[in-house]
Protein backbone atom coordinates (compact mmCIF):
# COMPACT_ATOMS: atom_id res chain seq x y z
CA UNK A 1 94.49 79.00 50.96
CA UNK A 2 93.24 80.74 53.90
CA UNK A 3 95.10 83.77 55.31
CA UNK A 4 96.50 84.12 58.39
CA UNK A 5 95.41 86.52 60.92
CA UNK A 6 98.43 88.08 63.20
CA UNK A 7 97.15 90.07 66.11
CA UNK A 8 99.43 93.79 66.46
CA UNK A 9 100.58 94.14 70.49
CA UNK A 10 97.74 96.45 71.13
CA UNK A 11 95.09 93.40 69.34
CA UNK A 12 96.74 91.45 71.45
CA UNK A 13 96.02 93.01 74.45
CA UNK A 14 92.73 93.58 74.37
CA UNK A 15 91.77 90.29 73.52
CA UNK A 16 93.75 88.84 76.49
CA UNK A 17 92.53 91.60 79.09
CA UNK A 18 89.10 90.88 77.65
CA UNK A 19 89.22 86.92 78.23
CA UNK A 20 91.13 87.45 81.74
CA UNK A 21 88.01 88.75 82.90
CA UNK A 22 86.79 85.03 82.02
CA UNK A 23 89.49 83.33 83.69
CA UNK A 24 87.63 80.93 85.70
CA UNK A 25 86.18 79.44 81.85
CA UNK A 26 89.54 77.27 81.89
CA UNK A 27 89.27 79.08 78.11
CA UNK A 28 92.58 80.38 77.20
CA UNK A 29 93.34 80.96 73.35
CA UNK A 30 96.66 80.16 71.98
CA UNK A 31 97.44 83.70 71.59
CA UNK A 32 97.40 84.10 75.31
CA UNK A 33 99.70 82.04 75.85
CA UNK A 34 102.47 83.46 75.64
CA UNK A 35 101.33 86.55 76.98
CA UNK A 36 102.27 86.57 81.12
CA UNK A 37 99.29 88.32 83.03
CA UNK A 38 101.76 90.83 84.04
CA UNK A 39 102.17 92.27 80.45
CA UNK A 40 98.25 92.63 80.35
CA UNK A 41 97.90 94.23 83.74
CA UNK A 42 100.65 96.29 83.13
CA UNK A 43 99.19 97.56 79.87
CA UNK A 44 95.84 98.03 81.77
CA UNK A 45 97.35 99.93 84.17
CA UNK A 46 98.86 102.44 81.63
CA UNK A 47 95.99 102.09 79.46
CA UNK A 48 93.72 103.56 82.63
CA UNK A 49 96.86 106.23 83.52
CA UNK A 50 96.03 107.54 79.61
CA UNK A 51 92.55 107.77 80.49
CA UNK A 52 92.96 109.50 83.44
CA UNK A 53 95.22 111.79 82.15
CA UNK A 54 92.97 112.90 79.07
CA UNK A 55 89.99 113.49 81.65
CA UNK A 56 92.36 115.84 83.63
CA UNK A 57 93.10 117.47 80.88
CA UNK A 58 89.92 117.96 79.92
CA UNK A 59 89.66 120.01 83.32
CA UNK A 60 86.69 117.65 84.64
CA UNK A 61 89.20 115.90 87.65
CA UNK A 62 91.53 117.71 89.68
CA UNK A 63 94.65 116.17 91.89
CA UNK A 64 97.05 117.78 93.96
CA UNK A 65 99.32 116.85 97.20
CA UNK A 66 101.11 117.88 100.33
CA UNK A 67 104.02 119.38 100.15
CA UNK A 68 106.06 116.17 101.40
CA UNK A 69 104.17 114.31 99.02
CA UNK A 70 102.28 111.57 101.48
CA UNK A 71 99.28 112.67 100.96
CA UNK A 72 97.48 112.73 97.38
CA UNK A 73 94.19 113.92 96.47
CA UNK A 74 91.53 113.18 93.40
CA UNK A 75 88.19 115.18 93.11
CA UNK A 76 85.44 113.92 91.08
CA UNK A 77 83.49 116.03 89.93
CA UNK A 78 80.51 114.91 88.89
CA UNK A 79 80.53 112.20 91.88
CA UNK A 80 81.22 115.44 93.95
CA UNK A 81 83.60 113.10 95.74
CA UNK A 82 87.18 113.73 96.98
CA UNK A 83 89.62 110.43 97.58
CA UNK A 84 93.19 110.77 99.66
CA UNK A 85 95.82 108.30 99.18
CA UNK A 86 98.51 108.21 101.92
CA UNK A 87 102.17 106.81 100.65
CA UNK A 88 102.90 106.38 104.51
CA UNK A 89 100.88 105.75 107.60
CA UNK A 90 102.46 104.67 110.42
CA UNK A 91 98.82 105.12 112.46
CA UNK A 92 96.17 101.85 113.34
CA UNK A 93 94.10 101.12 110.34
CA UNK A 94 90.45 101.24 110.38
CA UNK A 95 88.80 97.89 110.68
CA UNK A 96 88.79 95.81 106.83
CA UNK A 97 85.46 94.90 105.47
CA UNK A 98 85.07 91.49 105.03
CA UNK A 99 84.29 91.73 101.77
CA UNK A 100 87.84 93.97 100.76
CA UNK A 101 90.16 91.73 98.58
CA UNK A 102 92.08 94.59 97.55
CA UNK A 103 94.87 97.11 99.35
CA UNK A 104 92.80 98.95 102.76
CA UNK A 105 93.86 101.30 105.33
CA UNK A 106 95.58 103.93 103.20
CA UNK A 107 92.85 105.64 101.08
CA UNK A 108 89.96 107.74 102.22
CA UNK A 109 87.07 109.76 100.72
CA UNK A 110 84.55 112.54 101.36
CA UNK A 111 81.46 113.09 99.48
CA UNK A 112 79.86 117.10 99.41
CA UNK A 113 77.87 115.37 101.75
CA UNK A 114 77.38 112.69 105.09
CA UNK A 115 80.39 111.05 106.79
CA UNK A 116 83.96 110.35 105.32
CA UNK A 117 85.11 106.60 105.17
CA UNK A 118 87.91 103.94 103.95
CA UNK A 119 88.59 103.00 100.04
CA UNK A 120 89.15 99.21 99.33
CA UNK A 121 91.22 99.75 96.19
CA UNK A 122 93.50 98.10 93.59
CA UNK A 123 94.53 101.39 92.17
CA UNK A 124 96.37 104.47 93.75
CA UNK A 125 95.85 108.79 92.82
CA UNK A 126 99.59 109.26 93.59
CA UNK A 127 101.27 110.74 90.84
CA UNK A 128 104.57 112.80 91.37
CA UNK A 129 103.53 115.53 88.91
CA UNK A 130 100.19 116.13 90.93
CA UNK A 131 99.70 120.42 92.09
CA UNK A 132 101.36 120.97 95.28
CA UNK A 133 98.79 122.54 97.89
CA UNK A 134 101.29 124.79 99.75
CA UNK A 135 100.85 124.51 103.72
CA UNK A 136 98.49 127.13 104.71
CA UNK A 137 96.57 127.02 101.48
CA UNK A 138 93.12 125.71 101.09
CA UNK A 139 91.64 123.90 98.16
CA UNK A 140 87.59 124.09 97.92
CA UNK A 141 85.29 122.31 95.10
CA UNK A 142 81.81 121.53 95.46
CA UNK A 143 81.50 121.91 99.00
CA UNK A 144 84.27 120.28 100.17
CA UNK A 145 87.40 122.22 101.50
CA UNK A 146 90.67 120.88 102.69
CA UNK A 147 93.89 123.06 104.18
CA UNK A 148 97.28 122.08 104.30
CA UNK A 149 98.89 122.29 107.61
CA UNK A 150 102.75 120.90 108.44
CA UNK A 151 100.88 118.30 110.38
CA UNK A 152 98.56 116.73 107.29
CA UNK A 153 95.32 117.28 105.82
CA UNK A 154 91.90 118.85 106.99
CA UNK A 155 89.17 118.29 104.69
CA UNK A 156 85.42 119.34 105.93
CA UNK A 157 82.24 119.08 103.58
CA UNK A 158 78.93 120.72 103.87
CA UNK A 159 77.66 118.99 106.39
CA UNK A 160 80.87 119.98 108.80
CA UNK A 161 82.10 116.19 108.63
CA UNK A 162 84.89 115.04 107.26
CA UNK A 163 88.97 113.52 108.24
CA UNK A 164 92.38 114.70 109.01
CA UNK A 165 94.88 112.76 107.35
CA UNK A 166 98.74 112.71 108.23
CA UNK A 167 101.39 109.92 108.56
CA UNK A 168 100.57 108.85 112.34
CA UNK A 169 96.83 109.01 112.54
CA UNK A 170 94.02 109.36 110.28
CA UNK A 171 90.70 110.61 112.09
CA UNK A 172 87.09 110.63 110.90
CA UNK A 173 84.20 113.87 112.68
C-alpha cells in the first residue's frame, strides 16, 4: 500500500510558483488546481517583501521617502544604484519602450555614474514604514546625493547628472 504524499501550504507553493514559470507547457499538476494564480503571486509577493526586509536589515539596502510620502527611494548598494517610485504623478510620462510589459512612467533610477532613466517594473519600493528624509536634508551613498525640497526630489551623481522628481514633472540633466 503506497503512502500518500500531502503537500503543507508552503510545499504547495513552491511547486505551483515553480511550474507557473512553465505555463505555456499546457502542464498543470492536480495540485495546482485548485490553487488560483492569485494565491501564488500573492505569496510571491510576500515571500520577496521577507527577503527584502532581511537584506535591510542586514544594513546592505537603504529606503527612505518624502515627507508627503510620494516619493520613495531604494539604494543598492553593491549595484551603486538608487531607484524612486512616485505614488502620484500628474506630469507627461517619458516615452514606453516597446519592449515594457510591465507598469512605466512612475519609477526612475540613477547609477554613481552616466545619465538617470525610466524603470519598467512589476514591483514597487513604497513601503509606509520607509525613513522620512526631512525637507532640507540630504541623503548621500556612493556618490549619489539627493535633497528634499517642499517641491520633490534632487538627486545628482558623480558625474553631475541626474533627475528631479515631484508630482507634476519629473526631469532628467
Amino acid at each position: 500500500m503506497a503512502e500518500e504524499f500531502q503537500l503543507t501550504m508552503w510545499g504547495k507553493f513552491f511547486v505551483c510558483l515553480a511550474l507557473s514559470w512553465f505555463e505555456g507547457s499546457g502542464y498543470r499538476p492536480k495540485t495546482c488546481e485548485n490553487t488560483p494564480m492569485k494565491h501564488v503571486l500573492l505569496a510571491a509577493l510576500v515571500v520577496s517583501s521577507l527577503s527584502i526586509v532581511a537584506v535591510n536589515a542586514q544594513g546592505e539596502l537603504s529606503f527612505f521617502q518624502t515627507p508627503s510620502g510620494n516619493i520613495h527611494c531604494l539604494f543598492d548598494p553593491e549595484e551603486r544604484v538608487l531607484r524612486c517610485d512616485l505614488a502620484q504623478f500628474d506630469g507627461k510620462p517619458l516615452p514606453r519602450p516597446k519592449d515594457c510589459e510591465l507598469d512605466w512612467g512612475n519609477s526612475f533610477y540613477l547609477a554613481a555614474r552616466g545619465k538617470p532613466g525610466g524603470v519598467c517594473h512589476g514591483d514597487t519600493v513604497m513601503a509606509p514604514n520607509n525613513p522620512k528624509l526631512g525637507y532640507g536634508k540630504s541623503w548621500s551613498k556612493s556618490g549619489i546625493t539627493c535633497v528634499s525640497r517642499q517641491t520633490g526630489l534632487r538627486c545628482v551623481n558623480l558625474d553631475r547628472r541626474g533627475f528631479e522628481l515631484s508630482r507634476a514633472a519629473v526631469k532628467f540633466f
